[in-house]
N, C-alpha and C. Protein backbone atom coordinates (compact mmCIF):
# COMPACT_ATOMS: atom_id res chain seq x y z
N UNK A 1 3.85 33.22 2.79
CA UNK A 1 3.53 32.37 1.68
C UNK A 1 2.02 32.15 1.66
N UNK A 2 1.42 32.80 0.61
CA UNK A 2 -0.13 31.83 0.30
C UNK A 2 -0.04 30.34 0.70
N UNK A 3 -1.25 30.40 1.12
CA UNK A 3 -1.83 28.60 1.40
C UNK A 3 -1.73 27.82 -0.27
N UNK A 4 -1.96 28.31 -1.12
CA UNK A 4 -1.49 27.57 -2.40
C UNK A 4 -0.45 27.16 -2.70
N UNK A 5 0.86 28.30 -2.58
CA UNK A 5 2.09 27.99 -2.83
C UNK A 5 2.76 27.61 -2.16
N UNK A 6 2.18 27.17 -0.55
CA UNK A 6 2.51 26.24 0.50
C UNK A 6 2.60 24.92 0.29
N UNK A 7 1.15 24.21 -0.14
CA UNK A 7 0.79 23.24 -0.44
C UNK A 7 1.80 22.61 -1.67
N UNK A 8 1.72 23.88 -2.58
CA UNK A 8 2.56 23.00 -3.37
C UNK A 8 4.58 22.90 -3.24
N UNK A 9 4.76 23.67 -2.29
CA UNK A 9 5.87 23.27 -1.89
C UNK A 9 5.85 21.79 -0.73
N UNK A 10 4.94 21.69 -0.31
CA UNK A 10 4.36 20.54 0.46
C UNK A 10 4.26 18.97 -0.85
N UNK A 11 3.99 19.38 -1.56
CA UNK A 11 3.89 18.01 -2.68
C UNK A 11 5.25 17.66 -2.93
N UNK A 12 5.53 19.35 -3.69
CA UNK A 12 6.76 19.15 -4.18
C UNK A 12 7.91 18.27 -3.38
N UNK A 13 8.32 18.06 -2.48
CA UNK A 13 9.07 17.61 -1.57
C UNK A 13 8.68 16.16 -0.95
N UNK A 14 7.25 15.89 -1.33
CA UNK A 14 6.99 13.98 -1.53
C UNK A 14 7.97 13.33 -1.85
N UNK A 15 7.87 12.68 -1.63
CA UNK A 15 8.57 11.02 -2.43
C UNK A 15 7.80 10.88 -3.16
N UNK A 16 8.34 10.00 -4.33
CA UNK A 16 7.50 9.59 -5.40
C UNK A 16 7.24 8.33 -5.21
N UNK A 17 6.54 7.62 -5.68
CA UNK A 17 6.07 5.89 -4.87
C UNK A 17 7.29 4.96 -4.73
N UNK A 18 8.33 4.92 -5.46
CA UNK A 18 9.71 4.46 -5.56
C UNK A 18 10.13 4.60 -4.48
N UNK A 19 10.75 5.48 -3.72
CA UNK A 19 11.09 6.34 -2.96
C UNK A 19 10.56 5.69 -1.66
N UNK A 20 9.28 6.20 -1.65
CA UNK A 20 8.27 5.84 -0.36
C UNK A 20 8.37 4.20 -0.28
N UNK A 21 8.19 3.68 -0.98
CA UNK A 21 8.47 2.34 -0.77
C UNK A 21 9.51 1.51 -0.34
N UNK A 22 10.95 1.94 -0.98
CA UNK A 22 12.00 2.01 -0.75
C UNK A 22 12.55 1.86 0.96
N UNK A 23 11.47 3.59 1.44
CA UNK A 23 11.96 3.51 3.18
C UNK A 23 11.38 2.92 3.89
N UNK A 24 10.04 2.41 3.05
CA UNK A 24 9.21 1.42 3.86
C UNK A 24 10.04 0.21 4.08
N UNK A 25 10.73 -0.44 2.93
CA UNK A 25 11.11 -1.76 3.13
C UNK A 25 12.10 -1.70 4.08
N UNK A 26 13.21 -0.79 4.03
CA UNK A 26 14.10 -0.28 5.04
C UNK A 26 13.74 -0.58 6.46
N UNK A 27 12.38 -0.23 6.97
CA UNK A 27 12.12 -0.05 7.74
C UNK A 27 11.70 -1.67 8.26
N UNK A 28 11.26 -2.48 7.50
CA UNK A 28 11.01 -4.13 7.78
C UNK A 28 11.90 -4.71 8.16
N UNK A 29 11.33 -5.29 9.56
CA UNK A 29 12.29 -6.16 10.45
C UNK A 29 12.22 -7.45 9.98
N UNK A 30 13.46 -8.19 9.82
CA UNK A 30 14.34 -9.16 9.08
C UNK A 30 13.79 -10.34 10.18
N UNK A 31 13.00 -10.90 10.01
CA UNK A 31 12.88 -11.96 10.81
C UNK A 31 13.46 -13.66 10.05
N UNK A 32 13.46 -14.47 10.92
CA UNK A 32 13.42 -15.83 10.60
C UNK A 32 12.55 -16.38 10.25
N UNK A 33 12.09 -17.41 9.25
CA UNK A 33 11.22 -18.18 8.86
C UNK A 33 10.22 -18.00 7.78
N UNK A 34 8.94 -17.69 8.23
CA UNK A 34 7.79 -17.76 6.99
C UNK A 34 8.10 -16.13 6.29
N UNK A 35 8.18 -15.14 7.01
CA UNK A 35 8.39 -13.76 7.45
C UNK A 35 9.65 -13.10 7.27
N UNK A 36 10.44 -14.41 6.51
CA UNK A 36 11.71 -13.76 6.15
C UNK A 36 11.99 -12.40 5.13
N UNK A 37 11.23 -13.14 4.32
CA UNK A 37 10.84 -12.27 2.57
C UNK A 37 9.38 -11.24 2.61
N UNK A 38 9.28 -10.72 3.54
CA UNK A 38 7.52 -9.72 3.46
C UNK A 38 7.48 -9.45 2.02
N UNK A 39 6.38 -9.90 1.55
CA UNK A 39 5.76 -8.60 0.82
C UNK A 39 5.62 -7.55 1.16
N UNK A 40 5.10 -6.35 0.45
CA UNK A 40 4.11 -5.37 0.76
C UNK A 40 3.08 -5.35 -0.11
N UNK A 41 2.09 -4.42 0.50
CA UNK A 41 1.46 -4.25 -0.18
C UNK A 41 1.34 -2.40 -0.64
N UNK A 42 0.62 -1.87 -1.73
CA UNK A 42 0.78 -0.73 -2.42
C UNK A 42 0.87 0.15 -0.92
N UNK A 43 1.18 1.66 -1.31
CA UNK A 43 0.46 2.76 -0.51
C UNK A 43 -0.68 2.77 -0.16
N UNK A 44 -1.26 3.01 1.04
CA UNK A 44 -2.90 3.17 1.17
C UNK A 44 -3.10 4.52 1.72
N UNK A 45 -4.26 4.98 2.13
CA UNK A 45 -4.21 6.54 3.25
C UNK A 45 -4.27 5.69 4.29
N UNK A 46 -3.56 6.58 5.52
CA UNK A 46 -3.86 6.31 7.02
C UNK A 46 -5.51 6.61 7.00
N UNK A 47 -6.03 7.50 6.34
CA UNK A 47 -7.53 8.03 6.31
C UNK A 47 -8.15 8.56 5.93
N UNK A 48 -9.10 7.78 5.32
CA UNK A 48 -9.77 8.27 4.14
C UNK A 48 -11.52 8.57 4.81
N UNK A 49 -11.76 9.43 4.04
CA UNK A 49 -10.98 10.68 3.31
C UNK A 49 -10.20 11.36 3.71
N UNK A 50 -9.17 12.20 3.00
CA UNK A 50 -7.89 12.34 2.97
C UNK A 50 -8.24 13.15 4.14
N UNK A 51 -7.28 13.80 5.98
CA UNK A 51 -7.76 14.08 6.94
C UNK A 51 -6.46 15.39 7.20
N UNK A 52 -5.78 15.80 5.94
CA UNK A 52 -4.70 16.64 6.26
C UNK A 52 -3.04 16.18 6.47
N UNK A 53 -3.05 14.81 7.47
CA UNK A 53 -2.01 14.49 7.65
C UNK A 53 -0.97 13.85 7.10
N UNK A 54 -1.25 13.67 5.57
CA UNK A 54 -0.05 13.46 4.65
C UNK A 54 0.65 11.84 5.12
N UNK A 55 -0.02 10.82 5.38
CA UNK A 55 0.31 9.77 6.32
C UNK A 55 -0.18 8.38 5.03
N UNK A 56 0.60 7.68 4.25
CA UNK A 56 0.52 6.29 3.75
C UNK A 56 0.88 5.23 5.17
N UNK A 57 -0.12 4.55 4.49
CA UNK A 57 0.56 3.19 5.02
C UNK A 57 0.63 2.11 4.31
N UNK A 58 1.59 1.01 4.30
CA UNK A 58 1.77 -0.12 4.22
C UNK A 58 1.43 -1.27 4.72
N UNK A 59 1.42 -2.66 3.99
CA UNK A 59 1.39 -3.65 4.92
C UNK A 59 1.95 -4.57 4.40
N UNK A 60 2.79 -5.61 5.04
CA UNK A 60 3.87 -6.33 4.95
C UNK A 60 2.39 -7.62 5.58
N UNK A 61 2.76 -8.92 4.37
CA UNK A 61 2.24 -9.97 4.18
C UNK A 61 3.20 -10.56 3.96
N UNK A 62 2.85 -12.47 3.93
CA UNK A 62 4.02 -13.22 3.62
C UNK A 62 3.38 -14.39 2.82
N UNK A 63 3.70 -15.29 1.77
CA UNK A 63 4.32 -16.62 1.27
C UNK A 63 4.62 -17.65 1.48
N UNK A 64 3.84 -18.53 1.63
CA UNK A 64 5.03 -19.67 2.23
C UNK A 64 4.88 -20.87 1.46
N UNK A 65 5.54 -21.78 0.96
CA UNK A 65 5.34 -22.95 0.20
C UNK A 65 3.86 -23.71 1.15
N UNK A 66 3.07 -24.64 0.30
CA UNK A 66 1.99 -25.45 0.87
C UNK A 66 2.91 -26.82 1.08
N UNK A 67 2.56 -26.88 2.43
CA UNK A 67 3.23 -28.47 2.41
C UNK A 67 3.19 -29.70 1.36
N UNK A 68 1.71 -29.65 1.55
CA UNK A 68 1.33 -30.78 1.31
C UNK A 68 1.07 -30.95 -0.38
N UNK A 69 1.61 -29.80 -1.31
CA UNK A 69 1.52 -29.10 -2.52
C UNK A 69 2.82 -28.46 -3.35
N UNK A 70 3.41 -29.20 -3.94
CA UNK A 70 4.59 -28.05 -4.81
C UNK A 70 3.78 -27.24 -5.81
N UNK A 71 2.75 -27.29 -5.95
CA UNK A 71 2.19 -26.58 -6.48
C UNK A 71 1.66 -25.08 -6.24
N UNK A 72 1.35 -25.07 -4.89
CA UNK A 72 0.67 -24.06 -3.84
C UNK A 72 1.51 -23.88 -3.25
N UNK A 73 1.30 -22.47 -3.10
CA UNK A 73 1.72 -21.09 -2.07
C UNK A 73 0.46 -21.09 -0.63
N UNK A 74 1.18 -20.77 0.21
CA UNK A 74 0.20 -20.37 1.14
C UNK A 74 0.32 -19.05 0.96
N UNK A 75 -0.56 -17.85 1.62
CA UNK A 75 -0.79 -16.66 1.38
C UNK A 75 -0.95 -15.91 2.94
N UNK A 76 -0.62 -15.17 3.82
CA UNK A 76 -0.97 -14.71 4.95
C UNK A 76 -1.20 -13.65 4.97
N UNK A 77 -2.52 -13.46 6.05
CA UNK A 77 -2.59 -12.00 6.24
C UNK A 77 -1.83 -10.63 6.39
N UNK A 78 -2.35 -9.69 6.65
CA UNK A 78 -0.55 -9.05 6.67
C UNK A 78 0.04 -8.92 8.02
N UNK A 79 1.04 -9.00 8.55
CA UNK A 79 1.80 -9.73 9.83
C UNK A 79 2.15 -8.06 10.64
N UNK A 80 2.23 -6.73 9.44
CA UNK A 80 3.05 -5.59 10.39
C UNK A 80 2.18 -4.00 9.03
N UNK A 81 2.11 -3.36 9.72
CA UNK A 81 1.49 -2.15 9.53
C UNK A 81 2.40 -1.11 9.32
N UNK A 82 2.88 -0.40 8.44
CA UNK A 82 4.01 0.45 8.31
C UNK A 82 3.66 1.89 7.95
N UNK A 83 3.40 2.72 8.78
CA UNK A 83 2.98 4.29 8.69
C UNK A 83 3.97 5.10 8.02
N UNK A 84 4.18 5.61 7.33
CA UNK A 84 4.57 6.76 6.86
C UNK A 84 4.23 8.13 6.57
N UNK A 85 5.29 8.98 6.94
CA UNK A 85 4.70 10.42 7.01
C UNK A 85 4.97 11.12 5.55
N UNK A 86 4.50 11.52 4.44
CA UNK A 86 4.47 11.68 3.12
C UNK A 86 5.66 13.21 3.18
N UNK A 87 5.60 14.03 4.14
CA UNK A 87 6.19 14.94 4.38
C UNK A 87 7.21 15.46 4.87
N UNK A 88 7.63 13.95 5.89
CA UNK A 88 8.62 14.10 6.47
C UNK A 88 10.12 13.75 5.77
N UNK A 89 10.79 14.25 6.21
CA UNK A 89 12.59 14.17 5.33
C UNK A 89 12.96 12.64 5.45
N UNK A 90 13.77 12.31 4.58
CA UNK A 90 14.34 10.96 4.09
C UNK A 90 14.48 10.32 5.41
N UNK A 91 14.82 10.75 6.72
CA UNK A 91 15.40 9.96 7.86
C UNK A 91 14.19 10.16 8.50
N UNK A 92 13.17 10.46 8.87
CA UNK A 92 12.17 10.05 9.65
C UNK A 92 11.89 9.16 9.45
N UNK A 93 11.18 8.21 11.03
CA UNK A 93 11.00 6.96 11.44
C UNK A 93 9.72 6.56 10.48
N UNK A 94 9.58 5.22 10.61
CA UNK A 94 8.35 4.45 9.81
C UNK A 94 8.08 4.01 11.35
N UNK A 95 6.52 4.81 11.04
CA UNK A 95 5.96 3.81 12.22
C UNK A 95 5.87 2.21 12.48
N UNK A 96 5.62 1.35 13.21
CA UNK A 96 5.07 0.31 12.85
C UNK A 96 4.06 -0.45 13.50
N UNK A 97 3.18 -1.51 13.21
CA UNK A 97 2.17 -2.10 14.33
C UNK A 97 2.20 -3.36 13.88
N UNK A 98 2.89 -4.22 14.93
CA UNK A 98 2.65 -5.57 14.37
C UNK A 98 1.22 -6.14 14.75
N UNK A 99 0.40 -6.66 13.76
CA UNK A 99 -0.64 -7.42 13.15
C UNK A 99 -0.79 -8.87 13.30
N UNK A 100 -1.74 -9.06 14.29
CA UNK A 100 -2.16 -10.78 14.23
C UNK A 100 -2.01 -11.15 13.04
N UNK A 101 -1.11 -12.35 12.42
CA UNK A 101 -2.10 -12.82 11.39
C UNK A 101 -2.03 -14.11 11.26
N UNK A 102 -2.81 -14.60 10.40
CA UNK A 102 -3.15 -16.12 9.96
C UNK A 102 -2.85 -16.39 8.34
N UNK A 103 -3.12 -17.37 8.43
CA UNK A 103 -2.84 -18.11 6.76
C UNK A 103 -4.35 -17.80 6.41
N UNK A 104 -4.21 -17.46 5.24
CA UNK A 104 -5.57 -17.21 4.55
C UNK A 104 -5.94 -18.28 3.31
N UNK A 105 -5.30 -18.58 2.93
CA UNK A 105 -5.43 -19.82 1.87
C UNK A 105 -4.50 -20.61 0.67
N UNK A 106 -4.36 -21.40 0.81
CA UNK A 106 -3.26 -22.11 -0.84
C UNK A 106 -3.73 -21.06 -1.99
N UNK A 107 -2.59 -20.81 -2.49
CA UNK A 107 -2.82 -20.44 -4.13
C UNK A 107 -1.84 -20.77 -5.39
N UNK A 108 -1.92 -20.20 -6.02
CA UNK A 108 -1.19 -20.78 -7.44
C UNK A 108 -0.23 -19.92 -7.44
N UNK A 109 1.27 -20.22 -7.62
CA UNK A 109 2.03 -18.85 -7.70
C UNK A 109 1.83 -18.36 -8.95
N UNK A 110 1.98 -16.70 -8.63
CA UNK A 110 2.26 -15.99 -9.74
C UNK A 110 3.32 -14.57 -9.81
N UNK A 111 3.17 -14.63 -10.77
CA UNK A 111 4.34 -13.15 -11.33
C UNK A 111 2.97 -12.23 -11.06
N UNK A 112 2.82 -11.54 -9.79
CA UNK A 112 1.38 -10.34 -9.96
C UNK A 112 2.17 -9.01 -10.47
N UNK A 113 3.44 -8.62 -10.33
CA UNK A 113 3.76 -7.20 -10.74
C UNK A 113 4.62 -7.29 -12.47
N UNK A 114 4.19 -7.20 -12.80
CA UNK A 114 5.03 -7.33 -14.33
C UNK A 114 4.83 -5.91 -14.29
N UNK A 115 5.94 -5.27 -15.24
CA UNK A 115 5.98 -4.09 -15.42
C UNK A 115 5.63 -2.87 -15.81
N UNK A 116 4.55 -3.62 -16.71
CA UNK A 116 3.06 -2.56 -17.17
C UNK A 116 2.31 -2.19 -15.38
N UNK A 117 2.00 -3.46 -14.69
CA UNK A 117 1.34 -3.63 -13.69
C UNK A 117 1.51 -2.62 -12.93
N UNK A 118 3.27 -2.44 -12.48
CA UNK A 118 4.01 -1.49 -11.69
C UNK A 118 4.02 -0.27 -12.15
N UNK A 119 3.26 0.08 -13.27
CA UNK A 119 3.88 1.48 -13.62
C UNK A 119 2.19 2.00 -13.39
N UNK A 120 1.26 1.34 -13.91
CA UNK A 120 0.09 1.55 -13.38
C UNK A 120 -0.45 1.93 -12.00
N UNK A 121 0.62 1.26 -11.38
CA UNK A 121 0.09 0.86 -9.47
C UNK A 121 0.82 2.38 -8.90
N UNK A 122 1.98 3.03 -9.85
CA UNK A 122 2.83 3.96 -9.19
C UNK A 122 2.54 4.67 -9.55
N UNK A 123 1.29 5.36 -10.90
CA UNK A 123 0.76 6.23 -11.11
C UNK A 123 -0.33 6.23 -10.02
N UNK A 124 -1.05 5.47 -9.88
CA UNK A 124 -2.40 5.36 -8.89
C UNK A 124 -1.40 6.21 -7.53
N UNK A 125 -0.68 5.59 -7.12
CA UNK A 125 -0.18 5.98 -5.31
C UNK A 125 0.06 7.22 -5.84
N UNK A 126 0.76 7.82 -6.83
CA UNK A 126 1.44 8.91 -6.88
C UNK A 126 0.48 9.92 -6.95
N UNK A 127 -0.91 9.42 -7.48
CA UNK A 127 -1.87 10.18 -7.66
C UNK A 127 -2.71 10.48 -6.20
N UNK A 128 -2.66 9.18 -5.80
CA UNK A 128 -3.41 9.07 -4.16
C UNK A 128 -2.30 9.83 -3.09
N UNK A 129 -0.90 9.94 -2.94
CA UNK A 129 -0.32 10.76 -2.38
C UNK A 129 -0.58 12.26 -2.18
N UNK A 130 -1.10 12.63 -3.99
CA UNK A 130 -1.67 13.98 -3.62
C UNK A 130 -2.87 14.19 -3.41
N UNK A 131 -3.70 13.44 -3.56
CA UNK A 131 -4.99 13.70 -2.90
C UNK A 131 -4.55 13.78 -1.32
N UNK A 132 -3.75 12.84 -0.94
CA UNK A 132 -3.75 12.98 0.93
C UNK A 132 -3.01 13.91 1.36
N UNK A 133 -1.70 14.46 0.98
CA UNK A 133 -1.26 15.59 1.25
C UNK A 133 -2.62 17.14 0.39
N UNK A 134 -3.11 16.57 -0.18
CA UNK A 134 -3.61 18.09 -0.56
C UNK A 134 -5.12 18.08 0.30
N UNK A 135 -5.30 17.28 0.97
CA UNK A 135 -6.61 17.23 2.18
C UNK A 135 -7.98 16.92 1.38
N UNK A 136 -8.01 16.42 0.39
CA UNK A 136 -8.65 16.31 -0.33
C UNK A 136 -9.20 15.49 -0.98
N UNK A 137 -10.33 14.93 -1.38
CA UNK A 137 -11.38 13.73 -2.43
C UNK A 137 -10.49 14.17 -3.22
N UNK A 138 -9.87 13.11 -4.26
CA UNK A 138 -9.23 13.49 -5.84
C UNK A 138 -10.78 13.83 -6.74
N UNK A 139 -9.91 14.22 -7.60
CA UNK A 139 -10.89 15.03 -8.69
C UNK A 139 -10.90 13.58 -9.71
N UNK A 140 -12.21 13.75 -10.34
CA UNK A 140 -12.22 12.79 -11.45
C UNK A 140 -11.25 12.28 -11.70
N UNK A 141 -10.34 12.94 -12.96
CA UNK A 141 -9.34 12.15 -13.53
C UNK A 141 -8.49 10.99 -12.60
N UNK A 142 -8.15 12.10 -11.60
CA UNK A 142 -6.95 11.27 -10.33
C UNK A 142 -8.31 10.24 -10.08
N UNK A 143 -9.06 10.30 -9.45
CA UNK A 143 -9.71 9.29 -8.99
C UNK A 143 -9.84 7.82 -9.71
N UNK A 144 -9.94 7.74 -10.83
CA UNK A 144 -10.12 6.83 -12.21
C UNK A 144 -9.00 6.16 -12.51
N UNK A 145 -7.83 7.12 -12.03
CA UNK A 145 -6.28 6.46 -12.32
C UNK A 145 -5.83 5.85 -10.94
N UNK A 146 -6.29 6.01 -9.98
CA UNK A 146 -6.14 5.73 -8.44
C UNK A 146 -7.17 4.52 -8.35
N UNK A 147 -8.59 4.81 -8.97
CA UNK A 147 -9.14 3.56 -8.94
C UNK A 147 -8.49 2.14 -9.93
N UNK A 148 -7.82 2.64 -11.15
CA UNK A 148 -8.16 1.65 -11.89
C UNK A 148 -6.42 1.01 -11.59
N UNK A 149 -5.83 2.03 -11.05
CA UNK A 149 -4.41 0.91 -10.30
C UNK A 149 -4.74 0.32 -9.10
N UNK A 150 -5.55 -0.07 -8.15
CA UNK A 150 -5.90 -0.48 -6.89
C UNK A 150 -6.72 -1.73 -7.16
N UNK A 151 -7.55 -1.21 -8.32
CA UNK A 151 -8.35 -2.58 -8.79
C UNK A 151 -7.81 -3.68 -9.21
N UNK A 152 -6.49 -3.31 -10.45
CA UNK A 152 -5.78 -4.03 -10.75
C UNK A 152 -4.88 -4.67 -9.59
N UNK A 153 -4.32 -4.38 -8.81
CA UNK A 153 -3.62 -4.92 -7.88
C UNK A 153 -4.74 -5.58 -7.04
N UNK A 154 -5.80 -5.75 -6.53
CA UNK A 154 -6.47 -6.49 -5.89
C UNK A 154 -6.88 -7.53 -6.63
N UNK A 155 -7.08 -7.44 -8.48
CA UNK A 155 -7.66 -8.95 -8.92
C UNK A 155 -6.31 -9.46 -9.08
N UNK A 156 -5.09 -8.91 -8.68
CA UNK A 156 -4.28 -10.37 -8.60
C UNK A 156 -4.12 -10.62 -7.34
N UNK A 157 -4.42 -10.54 -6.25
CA UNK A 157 -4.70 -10.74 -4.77
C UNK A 157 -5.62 -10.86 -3.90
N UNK A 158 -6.84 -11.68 -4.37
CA UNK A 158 -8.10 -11.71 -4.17
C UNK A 158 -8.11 -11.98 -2.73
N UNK A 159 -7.02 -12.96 -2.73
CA UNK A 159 -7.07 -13.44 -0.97
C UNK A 159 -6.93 -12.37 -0.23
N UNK A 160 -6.52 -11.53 -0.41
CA UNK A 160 -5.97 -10.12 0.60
C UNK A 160 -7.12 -9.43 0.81
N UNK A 161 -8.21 -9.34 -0.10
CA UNK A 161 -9.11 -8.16 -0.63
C UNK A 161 -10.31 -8.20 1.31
N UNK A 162 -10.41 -9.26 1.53
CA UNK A 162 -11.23 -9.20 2.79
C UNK A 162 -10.48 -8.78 4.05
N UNK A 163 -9.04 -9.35 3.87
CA UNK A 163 -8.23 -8.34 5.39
C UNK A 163 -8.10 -7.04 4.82
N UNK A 164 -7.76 -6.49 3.64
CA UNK A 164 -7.59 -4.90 3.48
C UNK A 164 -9.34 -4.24 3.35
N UNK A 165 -10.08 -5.10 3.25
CA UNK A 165 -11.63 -4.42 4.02
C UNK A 165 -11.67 -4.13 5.31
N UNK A 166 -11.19 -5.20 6.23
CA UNK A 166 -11.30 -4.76 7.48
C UNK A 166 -10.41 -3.91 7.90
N UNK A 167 -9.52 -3.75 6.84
CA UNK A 167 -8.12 -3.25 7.72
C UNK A 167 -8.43 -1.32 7.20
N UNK A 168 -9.10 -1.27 5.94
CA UNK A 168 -9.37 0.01 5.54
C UNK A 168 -10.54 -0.53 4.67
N UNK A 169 -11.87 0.11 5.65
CA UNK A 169 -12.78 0.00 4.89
C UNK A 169 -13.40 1.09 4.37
N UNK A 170 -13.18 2.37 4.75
CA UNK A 170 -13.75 3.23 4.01
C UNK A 170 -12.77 3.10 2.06
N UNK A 171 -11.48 3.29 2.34
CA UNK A 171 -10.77 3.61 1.33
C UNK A 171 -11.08 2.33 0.28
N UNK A 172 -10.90 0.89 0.88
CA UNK A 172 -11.62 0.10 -0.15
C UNK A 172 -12.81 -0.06 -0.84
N UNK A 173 -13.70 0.24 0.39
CA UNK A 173 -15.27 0.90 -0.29
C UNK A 173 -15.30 1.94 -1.62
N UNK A 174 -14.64 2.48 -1.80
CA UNK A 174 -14.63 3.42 -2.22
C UNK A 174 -13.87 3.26 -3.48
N UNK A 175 -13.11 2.65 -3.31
CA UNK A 175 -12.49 1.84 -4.68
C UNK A 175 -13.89 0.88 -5.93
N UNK A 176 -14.31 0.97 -4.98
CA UNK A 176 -15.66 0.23 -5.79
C UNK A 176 -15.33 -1.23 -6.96
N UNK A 177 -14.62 -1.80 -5.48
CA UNK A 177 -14.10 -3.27 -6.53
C UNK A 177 -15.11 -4.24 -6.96
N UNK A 178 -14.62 -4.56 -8.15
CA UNK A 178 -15.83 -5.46 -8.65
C UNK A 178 -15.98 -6.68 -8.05
């Protein structure tokens, strides 16, 4: 097989962000308390720039009512790290790394994924999936549609935007958030 028609039997056989997400949550351990309900957060690369190994990750954050506030949400860092291999078959393991974390601040609840939101955010990953399986900087277009779903999901999560710096700072750099 050519290295071309490799690769693209290599895409072909992705998950599509649905999918990938899906075995991520699967993979989240059911705890008691604040940590009952994780979020996640989108697909990211294990490493950017893209390094060959076809590897998203996740991160599971949590919610919690403000005491002292029915108004306010508390917001936490993200608590567990969830690796995924973009290539591997439906039953391979999700890595995982559980994550110090802390409360990061009260906020206002909101509805952040409405359904325009989600279809935006699953074009971006779906687009950033093949940049990382194809070893590669995306090309313009992908890049613009990868940037402009990542952006959107960070201005409704502002609190997050300084742990997913430290946590991936080349790939957020690079997002060039306003």
């Amino acid at each position: 097989m050519v290295p071309d028609q490799s690769e693209k039997v290599q895409k072909e056989n992705m998950p599509d962000p649905a999918q990938a997400r899906a075995r991520v949550s699967a993979a989240l351990p059911r705890e008691a308390g604040v940590f009952a309900t994780p979020n996640l957060t989108p697909a990211f690369p294990a490493a950017w720039p893209p390094d060959g190994r076809a590897r998203a990750v996740y991160f599971a954050y949590a919610f919690a009512p403000q005491p002292t506030s029915q108004d306010l949400v508390l917001i936490y860092s993200p608590h567990t790290r969830l690796e995924l291999d973009l290539l591997a078959g439906p039953g391979a393991p999700v890595a995982q790394t559980h994550l110090e974390t802390r409360e990061l601040k009260p906020l206002e609840p909101s509805d952040p994924d409405s359904p325009e939101g989600r279809t935006t955010l699953e074009r971006a990953e779906r687009e950033l999936f093949g940049a990382i399986a194809g070893k590669s900087m995306p090309a313009a277009p992908a890049a613009e549609v990868i940037r402009a779903g990542y952006r959107a999901w960070f201005s409704r999560r502002q609190a997050l935007r300084g742990e997913m710096e430290r946590l991936l700072p080349d790939f957020v750099g690079w997002l060039e958030l306003p």
